[in-house]
C-alpha atoms as a PDB file:
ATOM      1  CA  UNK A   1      50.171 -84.896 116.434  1.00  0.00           C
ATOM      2  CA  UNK A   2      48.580 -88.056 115.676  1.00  0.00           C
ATOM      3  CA  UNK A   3      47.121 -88.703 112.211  1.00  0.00           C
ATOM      4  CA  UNK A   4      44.005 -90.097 113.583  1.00  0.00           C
ATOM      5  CA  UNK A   5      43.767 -86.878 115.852  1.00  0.00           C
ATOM      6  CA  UNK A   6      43.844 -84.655 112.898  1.00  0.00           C
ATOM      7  CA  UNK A   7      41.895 -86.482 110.860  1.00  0.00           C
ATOM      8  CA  UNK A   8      38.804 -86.279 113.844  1.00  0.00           C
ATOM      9  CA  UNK A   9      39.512 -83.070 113.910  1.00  0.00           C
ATOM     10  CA  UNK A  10      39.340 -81.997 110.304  1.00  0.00           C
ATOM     11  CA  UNK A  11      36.246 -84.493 109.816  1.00  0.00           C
ATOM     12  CA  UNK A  12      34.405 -82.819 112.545  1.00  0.00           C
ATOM     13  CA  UNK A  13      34.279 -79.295 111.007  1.00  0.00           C
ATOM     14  CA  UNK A  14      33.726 -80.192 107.860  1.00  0.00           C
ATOM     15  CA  UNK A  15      30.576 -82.075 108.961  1.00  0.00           C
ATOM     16  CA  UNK A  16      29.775 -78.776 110.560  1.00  0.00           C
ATOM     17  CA  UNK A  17      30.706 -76.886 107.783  1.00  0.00           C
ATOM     18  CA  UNK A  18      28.200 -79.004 105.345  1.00  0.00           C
ATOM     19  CA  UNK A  19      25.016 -78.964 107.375  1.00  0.00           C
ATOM     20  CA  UNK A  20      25.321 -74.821 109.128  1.00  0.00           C
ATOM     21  CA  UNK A  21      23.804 -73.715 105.828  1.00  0.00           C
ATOM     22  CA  UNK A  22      20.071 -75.290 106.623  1.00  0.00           C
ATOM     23  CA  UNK A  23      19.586 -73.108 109.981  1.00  0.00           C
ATOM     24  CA  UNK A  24      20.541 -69.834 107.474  1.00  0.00           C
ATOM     25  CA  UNK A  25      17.665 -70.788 105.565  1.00  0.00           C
ATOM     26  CA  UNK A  26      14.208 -68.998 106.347  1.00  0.00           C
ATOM     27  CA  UNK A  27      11.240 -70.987 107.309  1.00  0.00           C
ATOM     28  CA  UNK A  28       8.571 -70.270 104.497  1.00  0.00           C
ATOM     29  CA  UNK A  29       5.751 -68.246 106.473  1.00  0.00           C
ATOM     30  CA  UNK A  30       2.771 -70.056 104.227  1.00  0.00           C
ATOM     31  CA  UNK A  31       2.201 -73.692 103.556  1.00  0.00           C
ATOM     32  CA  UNK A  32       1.846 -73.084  99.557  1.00  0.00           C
ATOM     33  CA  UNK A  33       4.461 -74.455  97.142  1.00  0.00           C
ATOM     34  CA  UNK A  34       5.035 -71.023  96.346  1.00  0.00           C
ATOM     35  CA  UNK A  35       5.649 -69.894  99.503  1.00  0.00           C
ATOM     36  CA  UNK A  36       8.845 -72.291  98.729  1.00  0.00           C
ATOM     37  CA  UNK A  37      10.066 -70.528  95.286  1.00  0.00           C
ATOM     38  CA  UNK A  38      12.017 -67.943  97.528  1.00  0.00           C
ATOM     39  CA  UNK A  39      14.224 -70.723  99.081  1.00  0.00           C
ATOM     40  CA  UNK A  40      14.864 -72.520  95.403  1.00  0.00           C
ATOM     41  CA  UNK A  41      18.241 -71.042  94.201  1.00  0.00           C
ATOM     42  CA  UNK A  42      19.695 -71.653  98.065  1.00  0.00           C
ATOM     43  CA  UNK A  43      18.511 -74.902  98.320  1.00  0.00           C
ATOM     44  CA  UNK A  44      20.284 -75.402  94.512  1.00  0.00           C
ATOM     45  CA  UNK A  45      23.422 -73.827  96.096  1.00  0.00           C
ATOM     46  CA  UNK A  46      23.274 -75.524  98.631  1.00  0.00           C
ATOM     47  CA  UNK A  47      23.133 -78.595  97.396  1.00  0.00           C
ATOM     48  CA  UNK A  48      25.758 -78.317  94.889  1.00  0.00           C
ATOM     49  CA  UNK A  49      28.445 -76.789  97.893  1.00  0.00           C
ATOM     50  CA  UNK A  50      27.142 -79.863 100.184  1.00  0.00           C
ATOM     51  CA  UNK A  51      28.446 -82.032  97.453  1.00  0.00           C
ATOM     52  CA  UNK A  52      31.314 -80.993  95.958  1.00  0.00           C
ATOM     53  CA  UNK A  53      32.596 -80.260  99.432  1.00  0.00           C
ATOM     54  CA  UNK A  54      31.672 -84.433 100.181  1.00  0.00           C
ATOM     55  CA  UNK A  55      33.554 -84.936  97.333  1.00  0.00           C
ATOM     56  CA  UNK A  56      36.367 -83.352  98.184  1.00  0.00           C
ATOM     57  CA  UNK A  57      36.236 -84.962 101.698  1.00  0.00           C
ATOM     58  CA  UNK A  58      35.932 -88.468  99.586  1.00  0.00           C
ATOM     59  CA  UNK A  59      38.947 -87.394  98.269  1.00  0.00           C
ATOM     60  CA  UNK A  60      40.841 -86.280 101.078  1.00  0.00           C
ATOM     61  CA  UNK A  61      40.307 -89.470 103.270  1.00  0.00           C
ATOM     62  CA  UNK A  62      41.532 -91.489  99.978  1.00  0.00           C
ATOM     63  CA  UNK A  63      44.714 -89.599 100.251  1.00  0.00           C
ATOM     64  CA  UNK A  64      45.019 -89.542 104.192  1.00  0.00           C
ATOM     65  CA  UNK A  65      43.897 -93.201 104.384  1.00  0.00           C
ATOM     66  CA  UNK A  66      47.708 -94.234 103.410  1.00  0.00           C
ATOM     67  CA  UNK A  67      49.191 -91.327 105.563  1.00  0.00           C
ATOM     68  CA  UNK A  68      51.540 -92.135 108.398  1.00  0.00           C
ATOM     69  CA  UNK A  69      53.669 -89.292 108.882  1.00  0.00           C
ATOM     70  CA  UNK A  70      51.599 -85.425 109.392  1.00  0.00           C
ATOM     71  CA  UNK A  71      53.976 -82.284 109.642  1.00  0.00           C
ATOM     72  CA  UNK A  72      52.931 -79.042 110.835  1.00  0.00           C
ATOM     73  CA  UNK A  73      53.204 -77.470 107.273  1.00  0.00           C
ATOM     74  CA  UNK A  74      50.441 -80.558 106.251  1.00  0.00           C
ATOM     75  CA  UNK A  75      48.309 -79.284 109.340  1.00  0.00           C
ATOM     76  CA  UNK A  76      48.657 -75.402 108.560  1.00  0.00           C
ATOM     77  CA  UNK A  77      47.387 -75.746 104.898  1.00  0.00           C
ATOM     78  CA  UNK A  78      44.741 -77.821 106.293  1.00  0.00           C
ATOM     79  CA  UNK A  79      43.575 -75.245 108.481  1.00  0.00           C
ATOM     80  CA  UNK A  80      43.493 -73.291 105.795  1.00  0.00           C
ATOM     81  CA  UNK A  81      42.071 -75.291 103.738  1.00  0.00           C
ATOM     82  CA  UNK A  82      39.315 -75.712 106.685  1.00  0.00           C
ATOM     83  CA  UNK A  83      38.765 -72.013 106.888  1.00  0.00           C
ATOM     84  CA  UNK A  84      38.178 -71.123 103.088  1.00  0.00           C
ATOM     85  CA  UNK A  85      35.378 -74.465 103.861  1.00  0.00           C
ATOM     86  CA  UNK A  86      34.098 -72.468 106.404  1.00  0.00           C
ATOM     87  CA  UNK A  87      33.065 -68.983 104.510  1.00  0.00           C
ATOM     88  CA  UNK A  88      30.760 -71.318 102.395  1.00  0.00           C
ATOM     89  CA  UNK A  89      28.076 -71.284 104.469  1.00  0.00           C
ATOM     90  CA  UNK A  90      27.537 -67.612 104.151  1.00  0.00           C
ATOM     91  CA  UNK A  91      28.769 -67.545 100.527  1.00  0.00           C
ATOM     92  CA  UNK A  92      25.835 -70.014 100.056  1.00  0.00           C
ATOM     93  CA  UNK A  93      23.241 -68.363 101.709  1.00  0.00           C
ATOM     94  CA  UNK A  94      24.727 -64.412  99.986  1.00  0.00           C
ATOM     95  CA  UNK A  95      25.249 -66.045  96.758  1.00  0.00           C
ATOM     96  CA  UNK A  96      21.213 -68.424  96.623  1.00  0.00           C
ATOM     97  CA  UNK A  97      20.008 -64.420  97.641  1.00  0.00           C
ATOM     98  CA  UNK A  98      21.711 -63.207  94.562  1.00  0.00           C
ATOM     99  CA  UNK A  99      22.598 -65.912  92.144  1.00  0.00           C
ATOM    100  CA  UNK A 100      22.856 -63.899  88.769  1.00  0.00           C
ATOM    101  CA  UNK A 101      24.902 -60.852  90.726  1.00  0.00           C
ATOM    102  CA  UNK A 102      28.922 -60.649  89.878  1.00  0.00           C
ATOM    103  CA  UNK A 103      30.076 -60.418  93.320  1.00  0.00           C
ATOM    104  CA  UNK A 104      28.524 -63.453  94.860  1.00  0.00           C
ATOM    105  CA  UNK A 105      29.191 -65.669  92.351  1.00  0.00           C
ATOM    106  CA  UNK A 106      33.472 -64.210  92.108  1.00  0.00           C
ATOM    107  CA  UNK A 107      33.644 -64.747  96.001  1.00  0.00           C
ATOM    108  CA  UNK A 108      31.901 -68.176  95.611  1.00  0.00           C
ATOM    109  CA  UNK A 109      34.696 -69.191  92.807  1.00  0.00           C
ATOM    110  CA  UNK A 110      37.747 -67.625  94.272  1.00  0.00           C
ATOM    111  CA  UNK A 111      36.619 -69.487  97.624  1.00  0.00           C
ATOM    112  CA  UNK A 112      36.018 -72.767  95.474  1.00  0.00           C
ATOM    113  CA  UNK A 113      39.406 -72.248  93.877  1.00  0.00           C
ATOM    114  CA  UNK A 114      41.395 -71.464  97.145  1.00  0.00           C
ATOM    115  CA  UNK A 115      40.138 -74.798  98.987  1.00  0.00           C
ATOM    116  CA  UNK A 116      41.239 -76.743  96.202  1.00  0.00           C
ATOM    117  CA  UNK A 117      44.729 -75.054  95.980  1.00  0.00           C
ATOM    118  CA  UNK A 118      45.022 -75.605  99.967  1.00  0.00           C
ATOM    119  CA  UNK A 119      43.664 -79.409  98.683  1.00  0.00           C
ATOM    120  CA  UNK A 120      46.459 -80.211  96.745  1.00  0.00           C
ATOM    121  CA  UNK A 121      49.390 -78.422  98.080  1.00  0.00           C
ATOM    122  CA  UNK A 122      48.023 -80.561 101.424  1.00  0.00           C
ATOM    123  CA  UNK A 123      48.693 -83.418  99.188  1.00  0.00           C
ATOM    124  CA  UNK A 124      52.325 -82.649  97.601  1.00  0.00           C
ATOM    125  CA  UNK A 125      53.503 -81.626 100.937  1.00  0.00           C
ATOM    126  CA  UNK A 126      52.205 -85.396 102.383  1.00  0.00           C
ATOM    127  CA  UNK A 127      53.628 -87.175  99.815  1.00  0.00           C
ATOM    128  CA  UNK A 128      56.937 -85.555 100.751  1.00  0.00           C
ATOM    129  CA  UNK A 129      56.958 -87.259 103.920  1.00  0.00           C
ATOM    130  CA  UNK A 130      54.603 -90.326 102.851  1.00  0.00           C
ATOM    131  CA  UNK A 131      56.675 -91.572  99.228  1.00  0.00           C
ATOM    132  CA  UNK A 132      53.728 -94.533  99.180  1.00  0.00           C
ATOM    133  CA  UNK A 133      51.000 -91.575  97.838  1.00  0.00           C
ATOM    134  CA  UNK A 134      52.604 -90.417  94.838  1.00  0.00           C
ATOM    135  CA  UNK A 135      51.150 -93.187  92.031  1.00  0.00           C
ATOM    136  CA  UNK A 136      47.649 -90.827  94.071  1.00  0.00           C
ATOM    137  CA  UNK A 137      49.136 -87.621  94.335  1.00  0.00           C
ATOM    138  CA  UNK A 138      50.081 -87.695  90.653  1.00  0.00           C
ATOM    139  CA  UNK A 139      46.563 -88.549  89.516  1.00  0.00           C
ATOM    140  CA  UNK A 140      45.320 -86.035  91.772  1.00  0.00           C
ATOM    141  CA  UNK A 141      47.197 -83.447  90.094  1.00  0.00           C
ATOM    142  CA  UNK A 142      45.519 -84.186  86.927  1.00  0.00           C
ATOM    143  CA  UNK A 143      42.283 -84.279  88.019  1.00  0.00           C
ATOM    144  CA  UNK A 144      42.641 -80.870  89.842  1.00  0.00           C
ATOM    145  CA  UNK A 145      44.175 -79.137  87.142  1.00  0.00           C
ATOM    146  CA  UNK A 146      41.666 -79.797  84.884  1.00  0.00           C
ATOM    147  CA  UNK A 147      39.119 -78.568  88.310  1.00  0.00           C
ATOM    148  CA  UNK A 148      41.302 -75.465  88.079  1.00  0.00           C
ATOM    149  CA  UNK A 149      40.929 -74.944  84.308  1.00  0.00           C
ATOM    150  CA  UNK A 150      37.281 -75.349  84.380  1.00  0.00           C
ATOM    151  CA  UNK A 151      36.802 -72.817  87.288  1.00  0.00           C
ATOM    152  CA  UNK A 152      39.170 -70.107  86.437  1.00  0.00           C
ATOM    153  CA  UNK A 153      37.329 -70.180  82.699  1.00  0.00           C
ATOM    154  CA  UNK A 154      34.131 -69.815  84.164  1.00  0.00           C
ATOM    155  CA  UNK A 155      35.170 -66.881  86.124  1.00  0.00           C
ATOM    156  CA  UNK A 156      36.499 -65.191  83.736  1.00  0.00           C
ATOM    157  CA  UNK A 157      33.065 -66.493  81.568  1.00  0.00           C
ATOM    158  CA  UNK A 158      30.700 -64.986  84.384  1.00  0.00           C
ATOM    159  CA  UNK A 159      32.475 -62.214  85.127  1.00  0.00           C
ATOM    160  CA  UNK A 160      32.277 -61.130  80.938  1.00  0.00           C
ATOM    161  CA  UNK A 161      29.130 -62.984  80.123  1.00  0.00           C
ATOM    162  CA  UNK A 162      27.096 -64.459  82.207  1.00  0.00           C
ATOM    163  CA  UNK A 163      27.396 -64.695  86.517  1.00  0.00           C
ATOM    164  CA  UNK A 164      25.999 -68.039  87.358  1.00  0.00           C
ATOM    165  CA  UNK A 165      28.574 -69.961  84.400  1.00  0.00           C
ATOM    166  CA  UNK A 166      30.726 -69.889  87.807  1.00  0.00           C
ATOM    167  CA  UNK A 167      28.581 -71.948  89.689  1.00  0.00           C
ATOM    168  CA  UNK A 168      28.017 -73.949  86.547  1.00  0.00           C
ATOM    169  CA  UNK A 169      31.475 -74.350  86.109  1.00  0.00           C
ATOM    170  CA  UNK A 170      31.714 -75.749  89.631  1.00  0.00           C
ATOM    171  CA  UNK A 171      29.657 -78.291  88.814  1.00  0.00           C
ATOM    172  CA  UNK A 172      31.224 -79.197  85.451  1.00  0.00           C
ATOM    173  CA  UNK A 173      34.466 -79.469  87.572  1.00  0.00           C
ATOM    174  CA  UNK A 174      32.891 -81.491  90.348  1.00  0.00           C
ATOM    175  CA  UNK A 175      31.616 -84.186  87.580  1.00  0.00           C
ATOM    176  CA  UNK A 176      35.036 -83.969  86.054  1.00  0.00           C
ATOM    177  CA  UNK A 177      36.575 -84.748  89.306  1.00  0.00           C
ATOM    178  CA  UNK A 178      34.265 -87.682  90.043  1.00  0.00           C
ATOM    179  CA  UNK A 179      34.856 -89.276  86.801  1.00  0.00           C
ATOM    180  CA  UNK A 180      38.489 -88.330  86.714  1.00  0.00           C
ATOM    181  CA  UNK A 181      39.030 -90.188  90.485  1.00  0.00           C
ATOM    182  CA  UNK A 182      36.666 -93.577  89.159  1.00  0.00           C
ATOM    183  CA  UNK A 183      39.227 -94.002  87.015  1.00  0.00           C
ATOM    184  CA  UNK A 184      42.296 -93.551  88.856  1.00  0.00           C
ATOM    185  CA  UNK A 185      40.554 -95.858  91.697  1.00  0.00           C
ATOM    186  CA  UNK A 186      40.128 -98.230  89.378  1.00  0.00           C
ATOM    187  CA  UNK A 187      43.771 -98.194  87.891  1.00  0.00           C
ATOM    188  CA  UNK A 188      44.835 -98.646  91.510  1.00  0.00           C
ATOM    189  CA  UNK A 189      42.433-100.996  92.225  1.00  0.00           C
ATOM    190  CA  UNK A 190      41.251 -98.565  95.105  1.00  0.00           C
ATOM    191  CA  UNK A 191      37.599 -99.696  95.767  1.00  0.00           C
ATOM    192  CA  UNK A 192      34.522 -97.409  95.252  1.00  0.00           C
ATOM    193  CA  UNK A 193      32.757 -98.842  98.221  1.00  0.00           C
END
């Protein structure tokens, strides 16, 4: 298959995949800012998952942008990849119902954690057949072990303490991740814009 195919492809759902969530949402049935306060910790959720999911995209054209060579193993873990994207739009919706319950926020992590597993064994496997991404690749392995770190400790830290310290720790790892990749754009004199 085509790079460019895939990459339509995989862009496709995961615009999808970040804007489902909004239909889930119930329309308030009064007019009063309080009529709103129900819809509050989804719309947080939500918001956080919409980003850190265009983050990861960010990310994952970065990396593809230099691709020229896609094997089916780089396509599998993709799909993957694309279907632990795709539970967040329930996840969002059970977890902004319930956001202090342990469940919710344990499937939200373990989700968060698996798509950026599938992220960066995607990566190591394309820089297998694409040599020219590993000065990325290696940089990206920092970054997302520290993203691991930081979400396995807050699972472990909701599931003892406190439940929402996962999603917290999501978005600790998120601003990790965007500050981690500045600075390895700037290194490789990648551009922001």
């Amino acid at each position: 298959m085509k790079k460019d195919r895939f990459v339509a492809f995989f862009d496709a759902v995961m615009a999808i995949i970040m804007t489902i969530v909004v239909l889930e949402f119930a329309v308030p049935k009064g007019t009063n800012w309080s009529d709103l306060k129900d819809l509050g910790s989804q719309v947080m959720v939500y918001a956080l998952s919409f980003f850190w999911l265009g983050m990861m995209w960010i990310n994952i054209n970065t990396i593809w942008h230099n691709v020229e060579i896609i094997t089916r193993r780089v396509m599998w873990v993709n799909m993957f990849m694309l279907f632990f994207s795709s539970m967040i739009p329930f996840l969002i919706v059970y977890l902004g119902k319930n956001l202090t319950a342990k469940i919710p926020q344990l499937l939200y992590g373990i989700d968060v954690i698996f798509i950026t597993v599938c992220n960066q064994v995607s990566a190591e496997w394309l820089k297998k057949s694409n040599p020219q991404l590993e000065p990325t690749v290696k940089s990206l392995r920092l970054g997302i072990g520290i993203d691991l770190t930081v979400k396995a400790i807050g699972i472990i830290l909701g599931m003892i303490i406190y439940p929402p310290i996962v999603i917290i720790s999501v978005f600790i790892a998120m601003l990790c991740l965007v500050v981690e990749f500045s600075v390895v754009h700037k290194k490789q004199n990648i551009p922001l814009d």
